[in-house]
C-alpha atoms as a PDB file:
ATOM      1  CA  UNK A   1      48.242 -12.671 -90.149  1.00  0.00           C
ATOM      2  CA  UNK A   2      51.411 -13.647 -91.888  1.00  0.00           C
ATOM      3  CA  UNK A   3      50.833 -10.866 -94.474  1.00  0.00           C
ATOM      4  CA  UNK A   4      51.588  -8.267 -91.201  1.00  0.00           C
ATOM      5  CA  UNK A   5      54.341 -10.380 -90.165  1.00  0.00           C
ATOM      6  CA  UNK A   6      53.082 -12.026 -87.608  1.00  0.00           C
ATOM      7  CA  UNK A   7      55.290 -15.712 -87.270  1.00  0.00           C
ATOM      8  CA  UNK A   8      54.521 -19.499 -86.649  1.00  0.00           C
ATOM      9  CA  UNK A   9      54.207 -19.114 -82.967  1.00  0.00           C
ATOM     10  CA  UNK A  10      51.905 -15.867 -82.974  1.00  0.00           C
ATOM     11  CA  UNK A  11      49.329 -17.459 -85.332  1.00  0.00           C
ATOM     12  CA  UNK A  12      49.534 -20.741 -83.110  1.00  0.00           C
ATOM     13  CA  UNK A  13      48.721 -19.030 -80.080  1.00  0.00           C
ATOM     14  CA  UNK A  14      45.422 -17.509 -81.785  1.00  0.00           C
ATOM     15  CA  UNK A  15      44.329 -20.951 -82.140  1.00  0.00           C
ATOM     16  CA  UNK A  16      45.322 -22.016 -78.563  1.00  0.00           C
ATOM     17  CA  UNK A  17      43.281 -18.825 -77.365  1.00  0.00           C
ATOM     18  CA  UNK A  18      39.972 -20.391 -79.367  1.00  0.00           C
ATOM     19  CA  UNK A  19      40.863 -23.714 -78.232  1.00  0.00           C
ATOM     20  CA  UNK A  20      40.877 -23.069 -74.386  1.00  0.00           C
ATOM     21  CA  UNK A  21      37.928 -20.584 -74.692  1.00  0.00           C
ATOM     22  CA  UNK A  22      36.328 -23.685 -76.528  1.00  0.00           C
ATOM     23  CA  UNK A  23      36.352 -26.237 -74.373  1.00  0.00           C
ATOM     24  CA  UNK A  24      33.741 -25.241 -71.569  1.00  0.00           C
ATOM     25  CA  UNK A  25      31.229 -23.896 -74.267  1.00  0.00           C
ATOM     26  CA  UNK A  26      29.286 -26.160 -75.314  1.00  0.00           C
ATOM     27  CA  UNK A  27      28.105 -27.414 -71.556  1.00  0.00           C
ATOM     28  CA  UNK A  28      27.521 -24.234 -71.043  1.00  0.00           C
ATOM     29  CA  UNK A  29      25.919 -23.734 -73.482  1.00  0.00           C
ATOM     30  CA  UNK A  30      23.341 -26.212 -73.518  1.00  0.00           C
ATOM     31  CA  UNK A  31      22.929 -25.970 -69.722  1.00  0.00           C
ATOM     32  CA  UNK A  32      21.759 -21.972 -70.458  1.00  0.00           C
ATOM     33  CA  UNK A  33      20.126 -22.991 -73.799  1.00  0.00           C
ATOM     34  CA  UNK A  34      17.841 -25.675 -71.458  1.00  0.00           C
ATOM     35  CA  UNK A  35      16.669 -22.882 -68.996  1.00  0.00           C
ATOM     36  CA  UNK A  36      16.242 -19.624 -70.767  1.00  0.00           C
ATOM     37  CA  UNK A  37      15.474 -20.598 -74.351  1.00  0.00           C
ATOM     38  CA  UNK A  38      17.581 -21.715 -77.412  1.00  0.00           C
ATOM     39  CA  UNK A  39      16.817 -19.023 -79.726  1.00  0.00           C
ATOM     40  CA  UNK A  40      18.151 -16.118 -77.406  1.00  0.00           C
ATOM     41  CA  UNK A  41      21.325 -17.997 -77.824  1.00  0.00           C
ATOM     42  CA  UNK A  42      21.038 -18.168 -81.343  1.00  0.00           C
ATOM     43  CA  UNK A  43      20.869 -14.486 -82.038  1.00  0.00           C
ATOM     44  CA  UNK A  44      24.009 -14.115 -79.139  1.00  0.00           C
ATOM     45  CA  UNK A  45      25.856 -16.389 -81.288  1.00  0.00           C
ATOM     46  CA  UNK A  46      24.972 -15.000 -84.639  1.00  0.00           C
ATOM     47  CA  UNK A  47      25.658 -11.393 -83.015  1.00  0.00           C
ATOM     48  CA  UNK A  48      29.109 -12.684 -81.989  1.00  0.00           C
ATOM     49  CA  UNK A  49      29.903 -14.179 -85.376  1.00  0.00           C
ATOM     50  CA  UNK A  50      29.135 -10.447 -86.699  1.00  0.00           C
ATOM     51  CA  UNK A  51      31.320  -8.923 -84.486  1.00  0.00           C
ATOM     52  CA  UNK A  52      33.993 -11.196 -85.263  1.00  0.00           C
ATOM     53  CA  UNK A  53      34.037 -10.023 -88.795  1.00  0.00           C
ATOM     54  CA  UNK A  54      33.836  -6.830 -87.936  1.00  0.00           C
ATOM     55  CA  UNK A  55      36.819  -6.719 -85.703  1.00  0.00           C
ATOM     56  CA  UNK A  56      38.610  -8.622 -87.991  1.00  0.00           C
ATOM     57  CA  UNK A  57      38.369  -5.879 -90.771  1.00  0.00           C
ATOM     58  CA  UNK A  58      40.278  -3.480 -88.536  1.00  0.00           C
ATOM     59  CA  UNK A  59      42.466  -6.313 -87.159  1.00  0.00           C
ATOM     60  CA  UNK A  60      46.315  -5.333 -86.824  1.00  0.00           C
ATOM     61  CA  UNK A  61      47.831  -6.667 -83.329  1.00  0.00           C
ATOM     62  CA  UNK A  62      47.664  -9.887 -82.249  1.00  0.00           C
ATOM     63  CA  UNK A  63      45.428  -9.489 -79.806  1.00  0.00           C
ATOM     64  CA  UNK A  64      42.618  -8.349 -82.148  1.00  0.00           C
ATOM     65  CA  UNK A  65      43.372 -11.655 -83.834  1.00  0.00           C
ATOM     66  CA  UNK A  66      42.516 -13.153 -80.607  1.00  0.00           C
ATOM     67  CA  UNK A  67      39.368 -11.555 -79.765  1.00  0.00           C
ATOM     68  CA  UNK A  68      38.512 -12.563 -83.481  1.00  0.00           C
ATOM     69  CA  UNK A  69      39.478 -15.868 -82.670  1.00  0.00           C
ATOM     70  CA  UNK A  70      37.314 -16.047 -79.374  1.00  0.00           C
ATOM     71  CA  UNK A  71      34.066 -14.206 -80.706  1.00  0.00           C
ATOM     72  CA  UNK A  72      34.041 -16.954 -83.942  1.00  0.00           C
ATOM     73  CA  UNK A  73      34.691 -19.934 -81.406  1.00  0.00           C
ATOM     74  CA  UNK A  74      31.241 -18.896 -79.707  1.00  0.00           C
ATOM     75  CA  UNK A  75      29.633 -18.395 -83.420  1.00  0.00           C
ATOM     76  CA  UNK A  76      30.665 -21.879 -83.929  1.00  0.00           C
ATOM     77  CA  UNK A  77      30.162 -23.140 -80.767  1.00  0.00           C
ATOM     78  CA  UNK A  78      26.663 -21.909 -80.139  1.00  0.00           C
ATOM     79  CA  UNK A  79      25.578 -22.299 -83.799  1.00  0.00           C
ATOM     80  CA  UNK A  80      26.342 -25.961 -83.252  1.00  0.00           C
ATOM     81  CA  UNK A  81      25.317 -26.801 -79.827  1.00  0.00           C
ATOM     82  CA  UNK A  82      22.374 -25.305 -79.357  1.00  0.00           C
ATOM     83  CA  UNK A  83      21.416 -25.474 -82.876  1.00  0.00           C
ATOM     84  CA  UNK A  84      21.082 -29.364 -82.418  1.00  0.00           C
ATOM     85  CA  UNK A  85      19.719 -28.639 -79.169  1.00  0.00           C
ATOM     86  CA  UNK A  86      16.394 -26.890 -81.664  1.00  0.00           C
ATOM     87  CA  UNK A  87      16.349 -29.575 -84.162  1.00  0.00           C
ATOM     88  CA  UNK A  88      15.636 -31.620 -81.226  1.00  0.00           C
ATOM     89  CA  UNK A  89      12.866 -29.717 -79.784  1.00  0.00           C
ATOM     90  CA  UNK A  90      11.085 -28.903 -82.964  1.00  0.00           C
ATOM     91  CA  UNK A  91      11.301 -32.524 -84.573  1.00  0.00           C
ATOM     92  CA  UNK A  92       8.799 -35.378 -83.582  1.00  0.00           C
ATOM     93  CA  UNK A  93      10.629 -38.136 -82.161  1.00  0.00           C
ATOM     94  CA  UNK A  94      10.538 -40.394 -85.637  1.00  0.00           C
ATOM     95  CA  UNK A  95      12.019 -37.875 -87.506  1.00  0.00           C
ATOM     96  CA  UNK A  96      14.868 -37.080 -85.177  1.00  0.00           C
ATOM     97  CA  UNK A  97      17.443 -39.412 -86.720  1.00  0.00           C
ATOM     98  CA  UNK A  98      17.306 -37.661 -90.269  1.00  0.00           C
ATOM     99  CA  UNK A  99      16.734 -34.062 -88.663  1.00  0.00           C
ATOM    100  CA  UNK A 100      19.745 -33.972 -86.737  1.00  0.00           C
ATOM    101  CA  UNK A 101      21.440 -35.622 -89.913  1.00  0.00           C
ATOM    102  CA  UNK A 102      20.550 -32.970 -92.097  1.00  0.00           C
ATOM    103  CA  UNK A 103      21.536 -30.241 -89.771  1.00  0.00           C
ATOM    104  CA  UNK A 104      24.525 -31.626 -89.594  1.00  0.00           C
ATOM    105  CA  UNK A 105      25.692 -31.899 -93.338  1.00  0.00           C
ATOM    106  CA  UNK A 106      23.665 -28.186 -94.439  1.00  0.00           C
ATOM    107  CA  UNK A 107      26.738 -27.468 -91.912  1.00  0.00           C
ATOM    108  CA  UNK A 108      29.002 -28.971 -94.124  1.00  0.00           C
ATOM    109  CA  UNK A 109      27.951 -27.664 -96.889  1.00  0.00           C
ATOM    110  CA  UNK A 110      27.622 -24.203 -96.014  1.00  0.00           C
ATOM    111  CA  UNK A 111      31.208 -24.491 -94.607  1.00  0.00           C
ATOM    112  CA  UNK A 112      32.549 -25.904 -98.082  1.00  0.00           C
ATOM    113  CA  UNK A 113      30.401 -23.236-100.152  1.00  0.00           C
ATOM    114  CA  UNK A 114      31.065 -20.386 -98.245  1.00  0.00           C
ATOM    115  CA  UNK A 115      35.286 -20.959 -97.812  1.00  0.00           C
ATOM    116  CA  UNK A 116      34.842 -21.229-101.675  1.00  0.00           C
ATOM    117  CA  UNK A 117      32.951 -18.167-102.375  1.00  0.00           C
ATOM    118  CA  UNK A 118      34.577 -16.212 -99.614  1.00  0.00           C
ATOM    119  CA  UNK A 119      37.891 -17.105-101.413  1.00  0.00           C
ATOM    120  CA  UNK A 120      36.622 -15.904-104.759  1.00  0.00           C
ATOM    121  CA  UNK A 121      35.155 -12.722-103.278  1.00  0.00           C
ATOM    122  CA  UNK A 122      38.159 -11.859-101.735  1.00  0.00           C
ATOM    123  CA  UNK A 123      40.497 -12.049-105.139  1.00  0.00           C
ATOM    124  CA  UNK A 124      37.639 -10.328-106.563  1.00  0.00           C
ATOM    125  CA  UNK A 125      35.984  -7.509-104.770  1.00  0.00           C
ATOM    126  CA  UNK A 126      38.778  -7.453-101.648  1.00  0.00           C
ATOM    127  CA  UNK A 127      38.328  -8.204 -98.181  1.00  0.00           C
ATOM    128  CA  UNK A 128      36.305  -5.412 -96.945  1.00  0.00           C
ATOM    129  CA  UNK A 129      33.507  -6.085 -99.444  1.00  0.00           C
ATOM    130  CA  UNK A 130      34.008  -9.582 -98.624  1.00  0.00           C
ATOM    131  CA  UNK A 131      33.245  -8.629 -94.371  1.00  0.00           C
ATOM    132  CA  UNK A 132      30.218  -6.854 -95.581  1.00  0.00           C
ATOM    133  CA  UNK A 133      28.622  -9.468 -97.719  1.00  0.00           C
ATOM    134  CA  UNK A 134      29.763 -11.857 -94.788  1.00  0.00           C
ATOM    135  CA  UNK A 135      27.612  -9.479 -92.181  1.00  0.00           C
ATOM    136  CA  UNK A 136      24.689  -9.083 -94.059  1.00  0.00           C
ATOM    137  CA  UNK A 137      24.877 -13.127 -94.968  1.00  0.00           C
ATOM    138  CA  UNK A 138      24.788 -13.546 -91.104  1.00  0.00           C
ATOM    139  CA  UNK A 139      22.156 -10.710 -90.811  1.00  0.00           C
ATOM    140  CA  UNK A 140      19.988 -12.513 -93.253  1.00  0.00           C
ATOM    141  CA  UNK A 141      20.365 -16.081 -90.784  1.00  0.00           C
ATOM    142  CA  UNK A 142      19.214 -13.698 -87.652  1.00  0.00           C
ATOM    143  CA  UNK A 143      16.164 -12.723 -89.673  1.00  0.00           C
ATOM    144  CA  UNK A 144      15.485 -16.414 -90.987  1.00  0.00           C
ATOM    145  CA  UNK A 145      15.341 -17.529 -87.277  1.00  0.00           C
ATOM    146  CA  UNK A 146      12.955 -15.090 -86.486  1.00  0.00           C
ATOM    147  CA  UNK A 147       9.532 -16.978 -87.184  1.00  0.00           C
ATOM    148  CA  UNK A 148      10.400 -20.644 -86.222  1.00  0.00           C
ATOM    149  CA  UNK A 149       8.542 -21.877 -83.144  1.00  0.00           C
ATOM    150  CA  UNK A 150       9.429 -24.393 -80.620  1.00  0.00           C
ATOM    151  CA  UNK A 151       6.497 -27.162 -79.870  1.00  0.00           C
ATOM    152  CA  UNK A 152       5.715 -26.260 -76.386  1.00  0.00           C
END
């Protein structure tokens, strides 16, 4: 944002937008998750993560900042929420404890990995190379979540 001129206050707003949009997801959320399914929100949040890097590709005013903004809020969001919402569903009751655990750090360190190698990518091959091999990463987590089966 800075590199199109965009000051202080214009990239502080962004974050204000993802902040306020934020706050009410992950009640939400969950409340949805509990009656229609978790995995439905899953692929919602995973779609919205996609569209974020899409839109952020083509991104020139600040209001496509914000929309990027809001669409990887829900990614996050929903990726978190009702992802621990799952664990907790598909773990026996003994094994909760380290489940959630684990979830939570693979998190982590997907967070720490990817800033690294999204970094590298995008000195190396550029950023729109770097939004497609960001896609298809996210593509690849839609088609991982495919076979896994609650316990009901």
């Amino acid at each position: 944002m800075s590199d199109l001129g965009f000051g202080a206050m214009a990239i502080a707003s962004t974050g204000a937008v993802g902040g306020i949009v934020a706050m009410p997801l992950p009640l939400l959320m969950g409340w949805l998750s509990d009656r229609t399914g978790r995995k439905i929100f899953l692929y919602l949040g995973y779609l919205a993560g996609i569209a974020s890097l899409s839109v952020l590709a083509i991104s020139t005013s600040l209001w496509h900042f914000c929309i990027v903004l809001v669409l990887q809020t829900i990614f996050m969001t929903v990726s978190a929420t009702v992802g621990n919402a799952l664990v907790t569903d598909l773990l026996p009751q003994e094994s909760l404890g380290r489940g959630l655990s684990l979830f939570g750090a693979t998190g982590w360190i997907g967070g720490v990995l990817g800033f690294a190698g999204a970094g590298y990518a995008l000195q190396s091959l550029g950023t729109l190379p770097t939004f497609i091999i960001g896609i298809c990463l996210t593509l690849i987590a839609i088609v991982l979540l495919i076979p896994i089966r609650s316990r009901e």
